[in-house]
N, C-alpha and C. Protein backbone atom coordinates (compact mmCIF):
# COMPACT_ATOMS: atom_id res chain seq x y z
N UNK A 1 -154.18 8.33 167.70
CA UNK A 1 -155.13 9.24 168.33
C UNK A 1 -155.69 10.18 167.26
N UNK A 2 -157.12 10.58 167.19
CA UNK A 2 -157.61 11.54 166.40
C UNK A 2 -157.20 12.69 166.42
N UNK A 3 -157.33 13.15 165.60
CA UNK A 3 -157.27 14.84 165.58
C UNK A 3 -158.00 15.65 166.07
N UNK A 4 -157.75 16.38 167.03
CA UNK A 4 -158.91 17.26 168.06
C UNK A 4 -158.93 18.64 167.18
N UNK A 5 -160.48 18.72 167.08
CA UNK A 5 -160.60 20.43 166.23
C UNK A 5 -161.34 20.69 167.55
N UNK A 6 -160.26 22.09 167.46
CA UNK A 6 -159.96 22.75 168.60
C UNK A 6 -160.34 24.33 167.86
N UNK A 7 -161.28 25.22 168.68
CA UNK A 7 -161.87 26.41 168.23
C UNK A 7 -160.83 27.91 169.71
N UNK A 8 -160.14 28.21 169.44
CA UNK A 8 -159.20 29.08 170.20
C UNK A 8 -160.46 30.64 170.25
N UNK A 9 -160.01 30.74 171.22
CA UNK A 9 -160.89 31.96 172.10
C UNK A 9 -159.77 33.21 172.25
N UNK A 10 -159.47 33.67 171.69
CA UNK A 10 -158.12 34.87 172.34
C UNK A 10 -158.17 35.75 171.21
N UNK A 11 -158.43 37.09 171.90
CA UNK A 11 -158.24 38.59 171.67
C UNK A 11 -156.44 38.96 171.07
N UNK A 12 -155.35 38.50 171.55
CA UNK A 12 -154.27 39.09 171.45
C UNK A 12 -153.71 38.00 170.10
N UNK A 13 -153.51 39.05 169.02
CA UNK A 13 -152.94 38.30 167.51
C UNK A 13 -151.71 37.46 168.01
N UNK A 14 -150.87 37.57 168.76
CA UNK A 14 -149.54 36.97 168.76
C UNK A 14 -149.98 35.81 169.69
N UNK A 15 -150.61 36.29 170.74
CA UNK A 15 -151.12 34.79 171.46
C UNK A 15 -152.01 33.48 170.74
N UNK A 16 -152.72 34.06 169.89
CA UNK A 16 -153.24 33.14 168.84
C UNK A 16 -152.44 32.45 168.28
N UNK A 17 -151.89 33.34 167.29
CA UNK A 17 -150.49 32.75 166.39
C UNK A 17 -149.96 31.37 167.12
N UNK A 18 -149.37 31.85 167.91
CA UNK A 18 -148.50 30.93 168.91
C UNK A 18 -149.44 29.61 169.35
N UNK A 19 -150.41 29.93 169.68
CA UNK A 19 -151.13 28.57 170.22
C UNK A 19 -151.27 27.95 168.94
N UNK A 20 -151.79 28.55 167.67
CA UNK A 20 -152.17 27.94 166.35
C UNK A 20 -151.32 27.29 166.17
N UNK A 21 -150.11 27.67 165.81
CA UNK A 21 -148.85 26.88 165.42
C UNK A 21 -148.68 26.10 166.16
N UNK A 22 -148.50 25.73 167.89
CA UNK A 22 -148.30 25.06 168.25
C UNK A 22 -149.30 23.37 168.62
N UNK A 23 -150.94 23.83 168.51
CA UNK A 23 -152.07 22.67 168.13
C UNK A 23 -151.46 22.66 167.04
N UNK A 24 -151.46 22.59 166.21
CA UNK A 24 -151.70 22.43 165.02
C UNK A 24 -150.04 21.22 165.05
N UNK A 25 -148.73 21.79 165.26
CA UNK A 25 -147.75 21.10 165.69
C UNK A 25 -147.54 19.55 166.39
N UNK A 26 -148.76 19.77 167.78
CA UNK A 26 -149.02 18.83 168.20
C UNK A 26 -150.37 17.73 167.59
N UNK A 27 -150.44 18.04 166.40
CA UNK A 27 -151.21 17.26 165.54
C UNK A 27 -152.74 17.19 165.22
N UNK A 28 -153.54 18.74 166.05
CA UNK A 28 -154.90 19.00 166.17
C UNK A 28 -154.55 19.60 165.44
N UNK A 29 -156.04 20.17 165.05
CA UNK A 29 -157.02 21.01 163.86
C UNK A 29 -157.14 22.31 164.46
N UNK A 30 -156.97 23.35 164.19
CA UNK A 30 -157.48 24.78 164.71
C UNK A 30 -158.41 25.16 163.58
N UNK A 31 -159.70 24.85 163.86
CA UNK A 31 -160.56 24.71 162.99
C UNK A 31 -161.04 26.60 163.18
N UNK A 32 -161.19 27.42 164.14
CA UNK A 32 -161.38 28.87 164.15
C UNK A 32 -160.75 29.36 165.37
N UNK A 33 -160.32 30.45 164.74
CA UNK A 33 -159.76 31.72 166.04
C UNK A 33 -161.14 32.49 166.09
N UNK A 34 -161.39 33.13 167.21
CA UNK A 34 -162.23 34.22 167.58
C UNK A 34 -161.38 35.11 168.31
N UNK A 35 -162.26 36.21 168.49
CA UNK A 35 -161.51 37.35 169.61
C UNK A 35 -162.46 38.36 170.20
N UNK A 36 -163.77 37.51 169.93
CA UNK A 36 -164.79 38.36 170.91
C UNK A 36 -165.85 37.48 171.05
N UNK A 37 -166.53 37.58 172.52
CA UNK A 37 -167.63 36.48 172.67
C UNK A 37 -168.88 36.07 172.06
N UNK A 38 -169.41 37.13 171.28
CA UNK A 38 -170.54 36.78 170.23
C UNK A 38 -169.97 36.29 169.10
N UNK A 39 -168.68 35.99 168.79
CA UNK A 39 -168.29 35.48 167.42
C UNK A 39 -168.03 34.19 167.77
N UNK A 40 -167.23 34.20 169.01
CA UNK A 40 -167.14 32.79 169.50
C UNK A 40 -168.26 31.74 169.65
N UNK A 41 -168.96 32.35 170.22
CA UNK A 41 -170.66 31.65 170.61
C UNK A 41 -171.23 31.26 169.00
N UNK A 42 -171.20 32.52 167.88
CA UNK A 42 -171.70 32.10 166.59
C UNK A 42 -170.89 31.17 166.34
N UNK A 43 -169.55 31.20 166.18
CA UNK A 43 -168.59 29.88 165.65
C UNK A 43 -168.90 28.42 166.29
N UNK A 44 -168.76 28.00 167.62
CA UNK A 44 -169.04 27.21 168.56
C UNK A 44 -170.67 26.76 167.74
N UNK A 45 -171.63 27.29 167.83
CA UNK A 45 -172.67 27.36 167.34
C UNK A 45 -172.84 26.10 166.23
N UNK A 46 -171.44 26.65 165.12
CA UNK A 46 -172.09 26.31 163.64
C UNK A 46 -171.42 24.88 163.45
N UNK A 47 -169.71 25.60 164.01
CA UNK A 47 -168.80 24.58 163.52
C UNK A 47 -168.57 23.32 164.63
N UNK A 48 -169.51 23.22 165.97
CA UNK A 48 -169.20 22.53 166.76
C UNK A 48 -167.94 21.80 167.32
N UNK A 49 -166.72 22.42 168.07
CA UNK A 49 -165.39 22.29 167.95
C UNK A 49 -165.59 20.70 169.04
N UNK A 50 -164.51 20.61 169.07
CA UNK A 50 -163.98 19.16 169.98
C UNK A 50 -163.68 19.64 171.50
N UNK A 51 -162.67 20.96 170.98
CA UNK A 51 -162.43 21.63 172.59
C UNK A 51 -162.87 22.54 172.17
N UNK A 52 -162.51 23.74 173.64
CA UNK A 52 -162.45 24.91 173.20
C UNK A 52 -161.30 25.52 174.32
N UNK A 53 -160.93 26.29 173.82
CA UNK A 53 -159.39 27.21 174.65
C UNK A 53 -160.21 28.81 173.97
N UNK A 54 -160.08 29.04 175.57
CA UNK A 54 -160.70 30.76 175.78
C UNK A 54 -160.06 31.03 177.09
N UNK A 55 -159.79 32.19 176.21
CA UNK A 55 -159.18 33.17 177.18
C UNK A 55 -160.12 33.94 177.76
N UNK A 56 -159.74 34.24 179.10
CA UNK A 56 -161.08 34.68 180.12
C UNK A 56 -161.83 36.11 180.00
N UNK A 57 -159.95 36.84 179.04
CA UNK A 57 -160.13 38.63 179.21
C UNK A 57 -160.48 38.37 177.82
N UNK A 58 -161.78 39.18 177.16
CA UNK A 58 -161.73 39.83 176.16
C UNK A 58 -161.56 41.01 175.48
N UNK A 59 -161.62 41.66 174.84
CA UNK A 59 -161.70 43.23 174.48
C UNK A 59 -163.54 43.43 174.48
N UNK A 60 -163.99 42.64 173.77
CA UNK A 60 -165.73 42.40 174.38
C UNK A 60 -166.20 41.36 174.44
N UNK A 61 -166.76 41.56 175.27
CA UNK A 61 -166.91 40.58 176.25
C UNK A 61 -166.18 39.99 177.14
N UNK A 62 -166.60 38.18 177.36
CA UNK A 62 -165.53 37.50 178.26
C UNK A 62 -166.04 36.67 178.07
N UNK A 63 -164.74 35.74 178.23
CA UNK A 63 -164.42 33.99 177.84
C UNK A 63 -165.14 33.33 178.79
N UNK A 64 -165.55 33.50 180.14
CA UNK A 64 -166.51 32.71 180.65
C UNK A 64 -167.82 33.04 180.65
N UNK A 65 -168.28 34.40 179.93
CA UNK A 65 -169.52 34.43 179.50
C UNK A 65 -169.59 33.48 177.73
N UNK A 66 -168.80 33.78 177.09
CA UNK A 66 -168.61 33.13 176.19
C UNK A 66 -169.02 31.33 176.24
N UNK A 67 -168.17 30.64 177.13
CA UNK A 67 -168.37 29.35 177.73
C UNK A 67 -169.63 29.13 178.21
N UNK A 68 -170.69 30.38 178.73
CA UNK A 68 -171.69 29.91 179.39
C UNK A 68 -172.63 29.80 178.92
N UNK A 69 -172.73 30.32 177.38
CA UNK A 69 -174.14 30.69 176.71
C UNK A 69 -173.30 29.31 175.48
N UNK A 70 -171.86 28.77 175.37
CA UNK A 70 -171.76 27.86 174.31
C UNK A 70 -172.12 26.12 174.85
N UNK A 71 -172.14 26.12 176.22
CA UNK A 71 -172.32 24.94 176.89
C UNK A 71 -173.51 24.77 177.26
N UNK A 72 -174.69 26.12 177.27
CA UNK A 72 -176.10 25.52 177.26
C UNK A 72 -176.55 24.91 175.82
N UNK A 73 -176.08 24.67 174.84
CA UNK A 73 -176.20 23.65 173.87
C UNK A 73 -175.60 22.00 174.03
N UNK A 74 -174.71 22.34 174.90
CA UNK A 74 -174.42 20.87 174.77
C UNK A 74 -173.26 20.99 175.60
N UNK A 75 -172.57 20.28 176.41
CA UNK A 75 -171.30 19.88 176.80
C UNK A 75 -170.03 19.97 175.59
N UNK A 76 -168.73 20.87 176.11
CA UNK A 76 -167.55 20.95 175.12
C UNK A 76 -166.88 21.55 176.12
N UNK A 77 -165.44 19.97 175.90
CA UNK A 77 -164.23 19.94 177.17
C UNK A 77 -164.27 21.95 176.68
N UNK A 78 -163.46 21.92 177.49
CA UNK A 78 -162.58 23.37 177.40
C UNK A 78 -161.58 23.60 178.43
N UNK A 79 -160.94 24.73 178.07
CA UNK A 79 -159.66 25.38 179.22
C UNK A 79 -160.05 26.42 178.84
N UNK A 80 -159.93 27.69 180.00
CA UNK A 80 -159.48 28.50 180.60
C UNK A 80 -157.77 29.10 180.17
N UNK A 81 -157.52 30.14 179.55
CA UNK A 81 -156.22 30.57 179.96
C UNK A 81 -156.64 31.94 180.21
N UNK A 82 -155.67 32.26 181.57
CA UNK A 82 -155.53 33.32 181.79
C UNK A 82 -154.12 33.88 182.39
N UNK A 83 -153.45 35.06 182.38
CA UNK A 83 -152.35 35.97 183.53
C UNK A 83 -153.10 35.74 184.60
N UNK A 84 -154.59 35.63 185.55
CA UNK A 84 -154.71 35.88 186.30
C UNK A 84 -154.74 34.40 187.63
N UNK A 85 -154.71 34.97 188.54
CA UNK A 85 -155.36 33.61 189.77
C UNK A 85 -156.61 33.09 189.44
N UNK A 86 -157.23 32.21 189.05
CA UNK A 86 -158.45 31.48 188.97
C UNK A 86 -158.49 30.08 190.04
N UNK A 87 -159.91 30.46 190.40
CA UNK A 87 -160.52 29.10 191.13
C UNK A 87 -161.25 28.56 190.37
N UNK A 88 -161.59 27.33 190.98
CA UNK A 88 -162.85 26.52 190.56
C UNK A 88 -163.97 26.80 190.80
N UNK A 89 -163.99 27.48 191.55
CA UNK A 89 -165.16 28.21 191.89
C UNK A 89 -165.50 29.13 190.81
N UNK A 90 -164.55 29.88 190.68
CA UNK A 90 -164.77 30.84 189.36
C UNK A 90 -165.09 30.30 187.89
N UNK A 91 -164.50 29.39 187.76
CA UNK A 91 -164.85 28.32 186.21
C UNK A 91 -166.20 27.43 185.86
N UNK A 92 -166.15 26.81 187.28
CA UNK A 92 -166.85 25.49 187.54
C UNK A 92 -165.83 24.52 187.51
N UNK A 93 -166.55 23.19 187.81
CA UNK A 93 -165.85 21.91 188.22
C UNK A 93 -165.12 21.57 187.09
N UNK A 94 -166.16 21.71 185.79
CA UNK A 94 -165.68 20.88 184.49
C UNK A 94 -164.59 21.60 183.39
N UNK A 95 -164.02 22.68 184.04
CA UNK A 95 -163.12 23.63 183.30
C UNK A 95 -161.72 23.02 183.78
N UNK A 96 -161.00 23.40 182.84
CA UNK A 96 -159.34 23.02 183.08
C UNK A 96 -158.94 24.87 182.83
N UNK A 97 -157.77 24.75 184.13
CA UNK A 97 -157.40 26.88 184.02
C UNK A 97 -155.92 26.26 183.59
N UNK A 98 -155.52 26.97 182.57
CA UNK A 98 -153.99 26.95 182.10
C UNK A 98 -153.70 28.09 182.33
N UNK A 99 -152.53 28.81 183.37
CA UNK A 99 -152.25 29.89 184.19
C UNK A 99 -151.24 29.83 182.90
N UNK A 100 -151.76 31.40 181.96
CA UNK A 100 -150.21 31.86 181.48
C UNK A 100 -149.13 32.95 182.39
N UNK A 101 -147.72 32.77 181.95
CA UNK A 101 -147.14 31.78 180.76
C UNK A 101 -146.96 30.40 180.90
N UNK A 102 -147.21 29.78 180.17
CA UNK A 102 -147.28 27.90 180.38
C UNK A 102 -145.74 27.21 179.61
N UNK A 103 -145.46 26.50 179.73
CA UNK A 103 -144.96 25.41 178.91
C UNK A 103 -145.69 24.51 178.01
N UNK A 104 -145.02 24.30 177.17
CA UNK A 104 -145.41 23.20 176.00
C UNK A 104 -146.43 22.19 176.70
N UNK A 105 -145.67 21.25 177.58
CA UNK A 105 -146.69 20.32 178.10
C UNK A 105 -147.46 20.72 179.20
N UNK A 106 -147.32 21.95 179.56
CA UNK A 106 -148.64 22.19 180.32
C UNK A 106 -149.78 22.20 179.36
N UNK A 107 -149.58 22.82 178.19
CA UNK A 107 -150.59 22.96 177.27
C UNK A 107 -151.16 21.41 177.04
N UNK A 108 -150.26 20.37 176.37
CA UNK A 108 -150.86 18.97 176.38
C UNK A 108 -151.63 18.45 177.30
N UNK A 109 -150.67 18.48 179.00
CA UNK A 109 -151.58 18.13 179.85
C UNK A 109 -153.44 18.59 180.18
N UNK A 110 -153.12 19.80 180.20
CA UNK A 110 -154.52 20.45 179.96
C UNK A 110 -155.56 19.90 179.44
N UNK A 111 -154.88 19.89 178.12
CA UNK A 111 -155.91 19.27 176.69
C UNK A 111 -156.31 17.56 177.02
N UNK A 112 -155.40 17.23 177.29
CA UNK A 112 -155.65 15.69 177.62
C UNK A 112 -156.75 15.63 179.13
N UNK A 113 -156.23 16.56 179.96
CA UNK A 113 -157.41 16.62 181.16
C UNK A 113 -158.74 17.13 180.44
N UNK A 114 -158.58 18.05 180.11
CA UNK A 114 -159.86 18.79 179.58
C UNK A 114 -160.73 17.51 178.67
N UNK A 115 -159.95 16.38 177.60
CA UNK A 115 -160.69 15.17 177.15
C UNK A 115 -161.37 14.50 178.11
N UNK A 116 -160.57 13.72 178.60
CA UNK A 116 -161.16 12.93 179.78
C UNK A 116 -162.39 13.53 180.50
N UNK A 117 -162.52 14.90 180.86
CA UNK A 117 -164.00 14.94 181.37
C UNK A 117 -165.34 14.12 181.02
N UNK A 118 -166.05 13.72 181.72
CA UNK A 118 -167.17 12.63 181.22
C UNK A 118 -168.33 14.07 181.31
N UNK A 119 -168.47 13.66 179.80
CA UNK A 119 -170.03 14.46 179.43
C UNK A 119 -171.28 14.58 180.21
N UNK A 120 -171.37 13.45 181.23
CA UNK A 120 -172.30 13.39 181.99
C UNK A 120 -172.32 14.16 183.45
N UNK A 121 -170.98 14.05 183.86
CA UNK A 121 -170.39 14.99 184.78
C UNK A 121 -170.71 16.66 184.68
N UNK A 122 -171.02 17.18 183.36
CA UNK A 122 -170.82 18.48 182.87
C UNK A 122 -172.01 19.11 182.82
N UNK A 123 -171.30 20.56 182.72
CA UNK A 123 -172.86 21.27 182.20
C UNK A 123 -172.99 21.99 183.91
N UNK A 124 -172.00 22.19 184.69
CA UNK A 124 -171.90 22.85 185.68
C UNK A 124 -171.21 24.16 185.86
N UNK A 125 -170.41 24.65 184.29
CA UNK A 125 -170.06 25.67 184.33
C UNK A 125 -170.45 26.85 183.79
């Protein structure tokens, strides 16, 4: 299986850390951290990631405004993490929500759902 470069969305240094080490563990690329939604959107922008994992709360902005201005360029799987209750309604159809705190393979599962989305399906969130 390829290596997924994966662009992480999260405000909190230790929550980064932790996800970094652990993609990176499970054999993806953490090609950029961000921690605010205009950096994210510029990054997304340049470096065009594979996924994307954003967190919903920012310090400025927010991860689903973030998602909404990076997916009118083009379709990119993503997840959602948040502490909070999320619907589908709140995401859209084509989002995967990873409710923290997670386990290891919740995180895989995610990522592997979040692949499988068909590009053509998308562009609803």
């Amino acid at each position: 299986m390829k290596k997924v470069r994966i662009m992480l969305v999260e405000d909190d240094p230790l929550i980064s850390l932790y996800f970094a080490e652990l993609l990176v563990e499970m054999g993806n690329d953490v090609i950029a951290i961000e921690t605010t939604e205009s950096s994210a959107v510029e990054t997304a922008g340049r470096l065009k990631p594979d996924l994307l994992i954003i967190d919903m709360h920012l310090r400025e902005g927010s991860g689903s405004g973030a998602a909404t201005t990076i997916l009118k360029s083009g379709f990119v799987p993503h997840i959602f993490t948040t502490g909070d209750r999320l619907s589908e309604g709140e995401v859209g159809p084509d989002a995967i929500i990873l409710q923290k705190p997670f386990m290891d393979s919740a995180l895989t599962n995610a990522i592997d759902a979040a692949l499988r989305i068909e590009p053509q399906t998308a562009g609803r969130t």
